[in-house]
Protein backbone atom coordinates (compact mmCIF):
# COMPACT_ATOMS: atom_id res chain seq x y z
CA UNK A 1 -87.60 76.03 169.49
CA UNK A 2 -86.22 72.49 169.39
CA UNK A 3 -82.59 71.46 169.78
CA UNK A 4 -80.76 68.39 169.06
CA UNK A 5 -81.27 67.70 173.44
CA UNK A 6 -84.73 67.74 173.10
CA UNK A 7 -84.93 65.62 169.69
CA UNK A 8 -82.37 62.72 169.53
CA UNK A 9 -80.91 62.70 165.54
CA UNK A 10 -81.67 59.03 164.02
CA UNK A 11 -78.42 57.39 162.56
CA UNK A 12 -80.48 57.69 159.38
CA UNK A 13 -80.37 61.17 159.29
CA UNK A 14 -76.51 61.68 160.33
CA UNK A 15 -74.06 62.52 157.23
CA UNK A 16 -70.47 62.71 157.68
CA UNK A 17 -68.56 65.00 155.56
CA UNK A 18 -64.92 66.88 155.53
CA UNK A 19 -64.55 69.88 158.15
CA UNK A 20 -64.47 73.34 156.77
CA UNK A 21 -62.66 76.24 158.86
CA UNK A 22 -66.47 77.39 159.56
CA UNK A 23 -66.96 74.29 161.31
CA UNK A 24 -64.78 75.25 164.32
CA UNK A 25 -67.15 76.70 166.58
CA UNK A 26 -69.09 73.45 167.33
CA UNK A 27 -66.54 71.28 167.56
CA UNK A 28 -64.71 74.04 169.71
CA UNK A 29 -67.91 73.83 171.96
CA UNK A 30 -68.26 70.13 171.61
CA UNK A 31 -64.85 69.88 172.52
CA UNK A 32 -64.78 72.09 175.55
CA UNK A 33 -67.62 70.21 176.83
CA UNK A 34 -66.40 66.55 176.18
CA UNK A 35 -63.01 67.52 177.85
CA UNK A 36 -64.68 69.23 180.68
CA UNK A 37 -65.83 65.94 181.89
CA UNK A 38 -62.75 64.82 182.56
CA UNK A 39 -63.41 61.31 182.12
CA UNK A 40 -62.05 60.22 178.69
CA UNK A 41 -59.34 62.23 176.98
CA UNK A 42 -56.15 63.92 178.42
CA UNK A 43 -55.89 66.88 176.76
CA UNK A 44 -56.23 70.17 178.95
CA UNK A 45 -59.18 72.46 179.79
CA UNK A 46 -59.81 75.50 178.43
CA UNK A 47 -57.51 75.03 175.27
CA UNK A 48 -57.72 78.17 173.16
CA UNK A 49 -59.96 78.04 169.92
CA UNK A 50 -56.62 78.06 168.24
CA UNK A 51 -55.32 75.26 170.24
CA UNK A 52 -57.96 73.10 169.47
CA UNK A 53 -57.64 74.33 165.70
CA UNK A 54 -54.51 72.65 165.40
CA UNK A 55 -55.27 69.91 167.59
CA UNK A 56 -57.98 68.72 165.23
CA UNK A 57 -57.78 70.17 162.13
CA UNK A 58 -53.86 70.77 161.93
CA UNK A 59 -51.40 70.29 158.83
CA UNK A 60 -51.46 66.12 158.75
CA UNK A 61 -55.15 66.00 160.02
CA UNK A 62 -58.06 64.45 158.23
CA UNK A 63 -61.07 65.96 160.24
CA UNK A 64 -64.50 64.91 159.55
CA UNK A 65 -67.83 66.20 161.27
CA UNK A 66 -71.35 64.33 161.76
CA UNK A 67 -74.37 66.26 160.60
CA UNK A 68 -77.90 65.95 161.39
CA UNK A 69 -79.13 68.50 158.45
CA UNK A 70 -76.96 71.79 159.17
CA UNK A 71 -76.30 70.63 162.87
CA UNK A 72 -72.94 69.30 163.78
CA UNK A 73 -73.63 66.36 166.62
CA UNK A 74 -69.96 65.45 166.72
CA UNK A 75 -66.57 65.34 164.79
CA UNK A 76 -63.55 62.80 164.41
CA UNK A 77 -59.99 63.19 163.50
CA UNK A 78 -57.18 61.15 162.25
CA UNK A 79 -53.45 61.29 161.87
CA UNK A 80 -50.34 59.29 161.68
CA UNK A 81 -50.13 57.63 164.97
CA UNK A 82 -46.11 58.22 164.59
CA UNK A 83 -44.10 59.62 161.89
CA UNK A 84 -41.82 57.60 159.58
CA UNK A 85 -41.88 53.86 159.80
CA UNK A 86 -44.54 54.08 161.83
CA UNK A 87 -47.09 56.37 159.59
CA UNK A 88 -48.71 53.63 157.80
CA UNK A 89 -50.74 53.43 161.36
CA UNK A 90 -53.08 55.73 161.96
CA UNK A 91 -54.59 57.40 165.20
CA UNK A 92 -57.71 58.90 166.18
CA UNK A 93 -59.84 61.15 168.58
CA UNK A 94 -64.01 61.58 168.41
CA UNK A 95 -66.22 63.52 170.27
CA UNK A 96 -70.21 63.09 170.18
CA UNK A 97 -71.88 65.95 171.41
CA UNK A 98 -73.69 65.92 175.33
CA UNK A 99 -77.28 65.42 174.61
CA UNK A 100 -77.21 63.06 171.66
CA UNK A 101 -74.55 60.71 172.96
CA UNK A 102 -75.60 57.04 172.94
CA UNK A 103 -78.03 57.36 169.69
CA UNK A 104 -75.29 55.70 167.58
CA UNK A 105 -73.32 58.70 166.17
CA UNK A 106 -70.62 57.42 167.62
CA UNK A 107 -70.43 53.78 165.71
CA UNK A 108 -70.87 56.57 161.72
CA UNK A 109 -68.17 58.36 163.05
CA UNK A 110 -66.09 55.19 163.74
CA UNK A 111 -67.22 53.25 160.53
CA UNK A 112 -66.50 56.65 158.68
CA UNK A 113 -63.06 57.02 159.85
CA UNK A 114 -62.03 52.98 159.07
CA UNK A 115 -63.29 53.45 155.50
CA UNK A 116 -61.71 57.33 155.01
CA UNK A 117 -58.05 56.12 157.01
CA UNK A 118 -58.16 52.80 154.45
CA UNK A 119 -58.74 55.06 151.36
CA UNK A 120 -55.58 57.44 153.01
CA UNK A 121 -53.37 54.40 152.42
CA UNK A 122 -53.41 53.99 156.19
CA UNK A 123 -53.20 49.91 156.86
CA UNK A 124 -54.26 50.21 160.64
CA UNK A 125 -55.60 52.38 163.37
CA UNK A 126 -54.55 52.55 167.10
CA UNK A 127 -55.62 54.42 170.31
CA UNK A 128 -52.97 54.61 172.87
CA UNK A 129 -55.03 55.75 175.63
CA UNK A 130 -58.85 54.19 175.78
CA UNK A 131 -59.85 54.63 179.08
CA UNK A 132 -61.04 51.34 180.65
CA UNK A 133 -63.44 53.03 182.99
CA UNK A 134 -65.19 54.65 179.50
CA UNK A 135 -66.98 51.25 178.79
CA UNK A 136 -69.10 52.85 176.01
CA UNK A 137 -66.09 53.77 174.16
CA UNK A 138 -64.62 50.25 174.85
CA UNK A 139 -68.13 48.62 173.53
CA UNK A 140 -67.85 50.26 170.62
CA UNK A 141 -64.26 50.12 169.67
CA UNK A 142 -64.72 46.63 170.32
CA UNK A 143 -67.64 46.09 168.34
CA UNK A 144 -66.11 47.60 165.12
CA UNK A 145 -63.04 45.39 165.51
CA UNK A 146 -60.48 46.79 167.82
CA UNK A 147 -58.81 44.38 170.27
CA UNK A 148 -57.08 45.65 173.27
CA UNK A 149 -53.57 45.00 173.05
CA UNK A 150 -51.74 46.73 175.59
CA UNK A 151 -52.57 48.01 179.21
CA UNK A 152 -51.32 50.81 180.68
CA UNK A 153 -51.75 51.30 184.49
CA UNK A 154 -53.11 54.09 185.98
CA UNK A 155 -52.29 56.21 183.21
CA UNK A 156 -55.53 58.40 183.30
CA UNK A 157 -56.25 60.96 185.75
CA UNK A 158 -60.07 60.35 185.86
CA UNK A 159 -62.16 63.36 187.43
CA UNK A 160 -64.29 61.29 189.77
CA UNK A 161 -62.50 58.12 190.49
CA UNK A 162 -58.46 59.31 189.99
CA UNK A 163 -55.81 57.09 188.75
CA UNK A 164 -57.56 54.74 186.34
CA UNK A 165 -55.69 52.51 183.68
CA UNK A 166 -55.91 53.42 179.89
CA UNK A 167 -55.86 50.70 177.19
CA UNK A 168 -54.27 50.53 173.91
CA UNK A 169 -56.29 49.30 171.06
CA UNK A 170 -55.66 48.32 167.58
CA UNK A 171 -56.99 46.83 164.44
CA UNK A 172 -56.15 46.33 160.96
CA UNK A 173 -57.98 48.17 158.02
């Protein structure tokens, strides 16, 4: 049998499209596994399906997954990065998943979510916590027109190397 780690999807082949509620066992797995590494987001292990229900597909949420035919290889979602005045910003999490990270899935998900958080009414997007030591992430948020604009010191707990700092990035839409 083959499986998306033994055959790398092709950017040509990957479709974004809105999440369904059926969708929420792979990126609960893809989740699990990202976060297990411990070296790019802060939310907590072993988060409850539930948890990560709301999380990513909550009331506010625009949630979006990548497909390689039926296959989910990774999911984004977006949000106001603060309510109010501050709303018209938006703010973002993606996860690729292990195995077919680095083929480019990353960069659709990214382009995806500028176009869909423009066509919200959203006027910019923001990450408060990139973190430095994640230089793929950085690459490509850079590449698709993020600047960093803030630093944050040791405000990431990596897993291998501890205290690491965490940049804020930002660009218009």
């Amino acid at each position: 049998m083959n499986t998306l780690q033994d055959t790398a999807p092709s950017p040509a082949t990957i479709t974004c499209r809105p999440v369904v509620d059926e969708d929420l066992d792979a990126i609960y797995d893809i989740f699990q596994a990202v976060v297990a590494k411990g070296d790019s987001y802060t939310f907590p292990e072993g988060m409850t399906r539930e948890e990560v229900y709301t999380l990513w597909m909550g009331p506010g949420n625009f949630a979006y997954v990548a497909c390689e035919g039926k296959a989910i290889v990774g999911s984004y979602t977006f949000h106001a990065n603060q309510p109010g005045r501050g709303s018209h910003v938006a703010n973002a999490a993606y996860m690729v998943k292990p195995g077919v990270q680095g083929k480019g899935i990353g960069k659709i998900l990214g382009e995806h979510s500028l176009v869909t958080a423009k066509a919200q009414g959203f006027q910019a997007m923001q990450f408060n916590i990139v973190v430095s030591t994640n230089e793929p992430a950085v690459r490509l948020w850079t590449s698709l027109g993020f600047r960093v604009i803030g630093t944050t010191p040791k405000a990431f707990n990596h897993q291998t190397r501890g205290l690491v700092d965490a940049f804020i990035m930002h660009r218009f839409l």
